[in-house]
Protein backbone atom coordinates (compact mmCIF):
# COMPACT_ATOMS: atom_id res chain seq x y z
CA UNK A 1 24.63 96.41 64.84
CA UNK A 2 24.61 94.57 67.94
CA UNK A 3 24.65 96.69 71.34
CA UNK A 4 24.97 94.99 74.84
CA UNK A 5 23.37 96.65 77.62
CA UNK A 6 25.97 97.65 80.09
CA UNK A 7 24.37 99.95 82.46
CA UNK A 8 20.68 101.24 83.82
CA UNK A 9 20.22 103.44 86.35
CA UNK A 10 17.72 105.51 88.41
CA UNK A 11 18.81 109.33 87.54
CA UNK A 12 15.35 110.87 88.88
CA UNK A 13 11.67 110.12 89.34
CA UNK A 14 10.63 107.77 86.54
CA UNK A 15 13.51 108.78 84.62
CA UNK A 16 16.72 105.94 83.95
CA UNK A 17 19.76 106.28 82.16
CA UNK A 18 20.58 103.54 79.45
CA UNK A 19 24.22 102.55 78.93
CA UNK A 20 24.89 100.20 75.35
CA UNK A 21 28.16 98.94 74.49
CA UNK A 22 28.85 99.23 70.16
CA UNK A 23 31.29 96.20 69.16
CA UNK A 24 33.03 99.03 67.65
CA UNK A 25 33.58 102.96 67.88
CA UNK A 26 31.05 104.71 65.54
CA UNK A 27 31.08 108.49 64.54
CA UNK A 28 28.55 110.47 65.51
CA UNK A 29 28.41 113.94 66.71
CA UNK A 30 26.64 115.87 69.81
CA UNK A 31 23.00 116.41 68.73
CA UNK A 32 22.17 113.24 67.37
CA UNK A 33 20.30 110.20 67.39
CA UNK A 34 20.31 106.26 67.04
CA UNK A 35 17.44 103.74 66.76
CA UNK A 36 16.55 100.95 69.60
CA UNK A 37 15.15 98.11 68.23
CA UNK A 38 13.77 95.71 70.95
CA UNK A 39 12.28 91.81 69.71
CA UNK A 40 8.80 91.59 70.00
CA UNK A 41 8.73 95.42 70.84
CA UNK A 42 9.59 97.30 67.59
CA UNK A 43 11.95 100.33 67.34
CA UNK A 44 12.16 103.72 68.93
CA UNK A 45 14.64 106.74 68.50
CA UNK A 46 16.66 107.79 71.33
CA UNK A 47 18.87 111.16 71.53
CA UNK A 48 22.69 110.10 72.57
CA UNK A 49 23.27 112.01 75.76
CA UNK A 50 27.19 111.04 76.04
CA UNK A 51 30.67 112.36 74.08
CA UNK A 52 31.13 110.82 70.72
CA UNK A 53 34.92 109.80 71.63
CA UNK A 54 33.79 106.46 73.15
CA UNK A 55 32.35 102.80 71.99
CA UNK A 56 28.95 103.72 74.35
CA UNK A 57 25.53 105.42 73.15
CA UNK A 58 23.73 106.62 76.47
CA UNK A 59 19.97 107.79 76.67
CA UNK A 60 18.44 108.89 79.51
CA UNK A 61 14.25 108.20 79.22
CA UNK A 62 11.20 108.34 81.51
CA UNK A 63 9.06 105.31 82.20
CA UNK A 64 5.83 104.77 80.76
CA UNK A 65 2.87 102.29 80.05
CA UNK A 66 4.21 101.83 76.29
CA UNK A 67 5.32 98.24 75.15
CA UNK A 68 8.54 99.68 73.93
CA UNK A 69 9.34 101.20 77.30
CA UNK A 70 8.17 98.03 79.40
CA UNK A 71 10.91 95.79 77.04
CA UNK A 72 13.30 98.33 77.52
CA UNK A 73 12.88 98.62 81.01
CA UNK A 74 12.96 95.07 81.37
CA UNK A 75 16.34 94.19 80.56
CA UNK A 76 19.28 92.98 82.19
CA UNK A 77 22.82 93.44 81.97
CA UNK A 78 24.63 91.83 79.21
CA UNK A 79 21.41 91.83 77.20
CA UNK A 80 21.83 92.34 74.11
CA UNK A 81 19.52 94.95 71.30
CA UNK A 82 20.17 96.44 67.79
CA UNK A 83 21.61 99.94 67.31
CA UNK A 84 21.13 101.07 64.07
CA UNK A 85 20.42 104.79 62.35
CA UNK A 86 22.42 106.57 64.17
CA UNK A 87 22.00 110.17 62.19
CA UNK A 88 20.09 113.61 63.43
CA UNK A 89 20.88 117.56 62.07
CA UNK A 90 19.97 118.80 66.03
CA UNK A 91 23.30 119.75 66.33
């Protein structure tokens, strides 16, 4: 599904949350996961570091030289990525 970027922010030293808006709610629990797939970059799993009673999935990642990470790091506001696999037993 179709996420839009909605917020990105220093939290610590090469480390940024990531903020994506779902066009709908989706049911998840604490614990789990959800794939970032990025044009041109390929995909990458992400834990979900926010309550699942809300339309958001937040990550929080560090920087580094990957091509992944420099895509994801590049984008702006309002940008939008595919969400997908959202799953995980770390709960």
């Amino acid at each position: 599904m179709k996420a839009k970027l909605q917020a990105k922010r220093k939290v610590a030293k090469d480390t940024w949350l990531f903020e994506f808006v779902l066009p709908q709610k989706v049911a998840y629990k604490a614990g789990q996961s959800f794939r970032l797939t990025l044009p041109g970059a390929g995909s990458h799993f992400f834990s979900i570091a926010n309550s699942p009673q809300s339309k958001l999935v937040t990550t929080v990642t560090r920087l580094s030289r990957s091509r992944f990470k420099h895509k994801l790091f590049s984008l702006r506001l309002g940008d939008s990525v595919d969400v997908s696999s959202i799953a995980g037993a770390f709960t």
